[in-house]
N, C-alpha and C. Protein backbone atom coordinates (compact mmCIF):
# COMPACT_ATOMS: atom_id res chain seq x y z
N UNK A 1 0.83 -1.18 0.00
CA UNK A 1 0.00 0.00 0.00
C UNK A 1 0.88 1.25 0.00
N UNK A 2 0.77 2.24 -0.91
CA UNK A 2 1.42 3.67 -0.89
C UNK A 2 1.28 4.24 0.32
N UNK A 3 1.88 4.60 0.87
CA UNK A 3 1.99 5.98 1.75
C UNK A 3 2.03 7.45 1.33
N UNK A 4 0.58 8.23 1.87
CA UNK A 4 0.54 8.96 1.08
C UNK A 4 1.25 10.46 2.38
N UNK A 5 1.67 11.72 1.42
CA UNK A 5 2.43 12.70 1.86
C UNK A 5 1.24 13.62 2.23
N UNK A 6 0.75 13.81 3.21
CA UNK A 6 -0.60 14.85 3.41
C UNK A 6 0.11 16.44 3.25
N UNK A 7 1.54 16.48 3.84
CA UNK A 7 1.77 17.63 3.56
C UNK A 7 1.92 17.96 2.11
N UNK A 8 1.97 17.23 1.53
CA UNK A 8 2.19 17.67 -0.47
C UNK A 8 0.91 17.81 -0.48
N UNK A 9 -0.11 17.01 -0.35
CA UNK A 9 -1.76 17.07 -0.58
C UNK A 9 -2.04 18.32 -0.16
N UNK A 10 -2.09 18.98 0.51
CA UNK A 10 -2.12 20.04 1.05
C UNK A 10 -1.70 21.14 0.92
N UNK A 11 -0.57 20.81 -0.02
CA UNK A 11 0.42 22.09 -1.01
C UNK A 11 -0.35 22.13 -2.42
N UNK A 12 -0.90 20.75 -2.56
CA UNK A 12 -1.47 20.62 -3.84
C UNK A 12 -3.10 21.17 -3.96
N UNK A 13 -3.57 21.19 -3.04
CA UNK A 13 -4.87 21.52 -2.52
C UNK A 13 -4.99 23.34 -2.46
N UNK A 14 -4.06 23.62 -1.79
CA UNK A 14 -3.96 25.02 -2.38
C UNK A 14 -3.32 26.03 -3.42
N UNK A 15 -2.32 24.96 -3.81
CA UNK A 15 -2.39 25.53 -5.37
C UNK A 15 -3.82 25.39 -6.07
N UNK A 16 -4.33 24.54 -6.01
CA UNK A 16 -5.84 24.06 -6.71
C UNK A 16 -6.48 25.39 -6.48
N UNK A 17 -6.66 25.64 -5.15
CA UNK A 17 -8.03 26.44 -4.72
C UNK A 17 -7.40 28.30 -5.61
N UNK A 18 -6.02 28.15 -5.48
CA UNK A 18 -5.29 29.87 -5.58
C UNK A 18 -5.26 29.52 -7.52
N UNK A 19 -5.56 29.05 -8.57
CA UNK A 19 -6.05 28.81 -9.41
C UNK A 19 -7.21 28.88 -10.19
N UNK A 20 -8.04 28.21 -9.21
CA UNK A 20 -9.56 28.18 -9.36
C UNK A 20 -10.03 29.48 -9.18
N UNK A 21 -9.47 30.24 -7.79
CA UNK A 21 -9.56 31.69 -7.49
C UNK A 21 -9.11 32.63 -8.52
N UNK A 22 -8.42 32.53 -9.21
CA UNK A 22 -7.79 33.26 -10.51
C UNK A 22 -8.71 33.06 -11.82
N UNK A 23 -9.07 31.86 -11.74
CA UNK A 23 -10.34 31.86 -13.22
C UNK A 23 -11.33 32.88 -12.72
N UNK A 24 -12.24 32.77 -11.57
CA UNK A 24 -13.36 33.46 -11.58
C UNK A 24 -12.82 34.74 -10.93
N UNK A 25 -11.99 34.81 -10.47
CA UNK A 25 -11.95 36.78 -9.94
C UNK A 25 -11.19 37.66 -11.13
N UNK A 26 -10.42 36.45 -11.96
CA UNK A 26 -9.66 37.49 -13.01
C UNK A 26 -11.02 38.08 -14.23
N UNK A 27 -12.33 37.31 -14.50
CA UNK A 27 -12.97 38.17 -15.67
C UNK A 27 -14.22 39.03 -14.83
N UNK A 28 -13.95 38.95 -13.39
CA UNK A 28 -15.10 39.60 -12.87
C UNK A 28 -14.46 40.83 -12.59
N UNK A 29 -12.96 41.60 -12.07
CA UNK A 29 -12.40 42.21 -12.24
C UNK A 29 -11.97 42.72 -13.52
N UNK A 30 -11.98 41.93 -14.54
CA UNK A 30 -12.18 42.81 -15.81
C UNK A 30 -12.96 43.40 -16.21
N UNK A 31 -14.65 42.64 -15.79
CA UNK A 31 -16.00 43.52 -16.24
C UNK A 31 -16.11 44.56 -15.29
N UNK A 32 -15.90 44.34 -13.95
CA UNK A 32 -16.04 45.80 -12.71
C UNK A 32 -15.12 46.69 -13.21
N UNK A 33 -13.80 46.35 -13.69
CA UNK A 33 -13.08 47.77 -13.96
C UNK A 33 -13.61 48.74 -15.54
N UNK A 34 -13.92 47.90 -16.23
CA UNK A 34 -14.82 48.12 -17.35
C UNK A 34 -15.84 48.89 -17.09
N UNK A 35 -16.37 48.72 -16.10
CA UNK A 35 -17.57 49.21 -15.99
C UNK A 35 -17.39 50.44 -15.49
N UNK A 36 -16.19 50.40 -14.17
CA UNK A 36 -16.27 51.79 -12.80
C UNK A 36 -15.27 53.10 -14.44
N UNK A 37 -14.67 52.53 -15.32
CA UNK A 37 -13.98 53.22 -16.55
C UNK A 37 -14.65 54.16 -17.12
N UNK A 38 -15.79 52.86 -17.36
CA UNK A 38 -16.67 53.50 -18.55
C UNK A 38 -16.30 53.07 -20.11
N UNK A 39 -14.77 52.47 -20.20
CA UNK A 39 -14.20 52.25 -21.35
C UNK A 39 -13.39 51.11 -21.29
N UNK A 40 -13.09 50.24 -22.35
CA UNK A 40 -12.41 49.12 -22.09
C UNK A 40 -11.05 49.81 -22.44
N UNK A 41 -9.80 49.19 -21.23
CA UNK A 41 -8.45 49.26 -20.92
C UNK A 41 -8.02 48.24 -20.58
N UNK A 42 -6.94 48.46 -20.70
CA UNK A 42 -5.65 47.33 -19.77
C UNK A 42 -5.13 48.01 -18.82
N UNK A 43 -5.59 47.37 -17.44
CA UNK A 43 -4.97 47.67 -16.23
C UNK A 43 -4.37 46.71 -15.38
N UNK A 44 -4.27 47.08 -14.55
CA UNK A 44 -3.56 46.08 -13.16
C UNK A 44 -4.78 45.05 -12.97
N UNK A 45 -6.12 44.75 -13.32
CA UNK A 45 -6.88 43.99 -13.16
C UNK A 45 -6.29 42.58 -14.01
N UNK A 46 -5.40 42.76 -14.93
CA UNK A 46 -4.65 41.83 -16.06
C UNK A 46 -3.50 41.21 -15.07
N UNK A 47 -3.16 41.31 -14.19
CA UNK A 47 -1.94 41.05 -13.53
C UNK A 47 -2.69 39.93 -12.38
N UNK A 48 -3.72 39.85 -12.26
CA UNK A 48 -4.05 39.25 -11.23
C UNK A 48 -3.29 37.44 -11.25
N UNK A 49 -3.46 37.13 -12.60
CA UNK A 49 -3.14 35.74 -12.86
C UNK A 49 -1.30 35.77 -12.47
N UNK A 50 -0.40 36.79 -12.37
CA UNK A 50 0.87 36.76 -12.62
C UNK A 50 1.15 36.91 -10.73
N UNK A 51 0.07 37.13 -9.91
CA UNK A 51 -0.03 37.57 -8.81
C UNK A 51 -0.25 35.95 -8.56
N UNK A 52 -0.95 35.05 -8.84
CA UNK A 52 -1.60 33.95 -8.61
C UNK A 52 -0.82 32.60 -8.59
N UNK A 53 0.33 33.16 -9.85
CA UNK A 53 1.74 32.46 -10.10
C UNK A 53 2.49 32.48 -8.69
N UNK A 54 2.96 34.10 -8.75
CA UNK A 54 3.70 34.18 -7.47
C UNK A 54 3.26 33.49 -6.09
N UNK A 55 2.00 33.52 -5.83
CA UNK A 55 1.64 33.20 -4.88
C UNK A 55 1.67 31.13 -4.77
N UNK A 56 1.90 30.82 -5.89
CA UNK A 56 2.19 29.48 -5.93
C UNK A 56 3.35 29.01 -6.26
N UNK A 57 4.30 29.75 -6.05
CA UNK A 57 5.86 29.83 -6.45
C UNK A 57 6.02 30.18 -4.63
N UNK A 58 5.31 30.50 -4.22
CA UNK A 58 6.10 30.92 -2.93
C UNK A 58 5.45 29.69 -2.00
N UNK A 59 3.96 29.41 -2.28
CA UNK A 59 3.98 27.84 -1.45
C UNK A 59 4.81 26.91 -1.83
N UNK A 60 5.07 26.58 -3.23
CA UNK A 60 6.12 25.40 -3.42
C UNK A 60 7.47 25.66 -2.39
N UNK A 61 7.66 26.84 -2.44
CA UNK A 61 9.40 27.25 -2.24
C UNK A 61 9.34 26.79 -0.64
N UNK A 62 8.13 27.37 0.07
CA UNK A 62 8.20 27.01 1.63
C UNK A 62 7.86 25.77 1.94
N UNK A 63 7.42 24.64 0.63
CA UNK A 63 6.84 23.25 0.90
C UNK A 63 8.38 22.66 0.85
N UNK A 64 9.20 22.96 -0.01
CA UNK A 64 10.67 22.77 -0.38
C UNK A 64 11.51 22.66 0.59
N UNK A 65 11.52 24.09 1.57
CA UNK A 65 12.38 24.31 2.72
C UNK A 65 11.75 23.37 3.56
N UNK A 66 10.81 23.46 3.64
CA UNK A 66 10.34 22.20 5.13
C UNK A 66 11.10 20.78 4.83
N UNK A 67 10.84 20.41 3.65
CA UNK A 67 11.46 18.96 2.90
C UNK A 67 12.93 19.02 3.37
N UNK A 68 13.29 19.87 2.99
CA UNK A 68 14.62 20.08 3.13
C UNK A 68 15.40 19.56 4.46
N UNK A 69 14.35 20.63 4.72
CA UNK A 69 14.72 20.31 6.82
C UNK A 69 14.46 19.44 7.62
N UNK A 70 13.64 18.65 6.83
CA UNK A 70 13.21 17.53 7.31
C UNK A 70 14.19 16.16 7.11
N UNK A 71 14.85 16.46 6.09
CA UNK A 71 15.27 15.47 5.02
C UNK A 71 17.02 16.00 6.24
N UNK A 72 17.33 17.06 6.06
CA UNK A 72 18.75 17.14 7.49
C UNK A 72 18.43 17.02 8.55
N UNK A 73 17.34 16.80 9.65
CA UNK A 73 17.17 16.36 10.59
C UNK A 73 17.36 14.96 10.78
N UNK A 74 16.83 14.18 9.76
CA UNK A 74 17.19 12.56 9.60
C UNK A 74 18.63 12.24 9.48
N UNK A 75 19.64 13.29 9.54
CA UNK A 75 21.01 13.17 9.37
C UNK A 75 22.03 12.57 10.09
């Protein structure tokens, strides 16, 4: 039987959710800024997905260091 890693599940679980959060807030923030405009632009409402990256570049990186430390404690 596999042994499964709950802490990866759990890294993986919120990458999922900080994704899912980026489909539906990135075109509802495009139509609200559209709208509060008056005119269609490109603004910082376009960046949200590059915000969404980062924010899953920085859970991997701290899922990494724990591994890490975990992996020299067994030393």
């Amino acid at each position: 039987m596999r042994k499964i890693n709950k802490k990866k599940l759990i890294v993986r679980i919120l990458e999922l959710l900080v994704i899912i959060a980026t489909i539906i807030l990135t075109p509802m923030a495009i139509k609200y800024a559209t709208a509060v405009r008056g005119y269609e632009a490109v603004g910082g409402e376009y960046l949200i997905p590059l915000l969404a990256l980062c924010i899953i570049l920085i859970i991997e990186t701290i899922y990494e260091v724990t591994e890490d430390e975990k992996i020299d404690r067994k030393k």
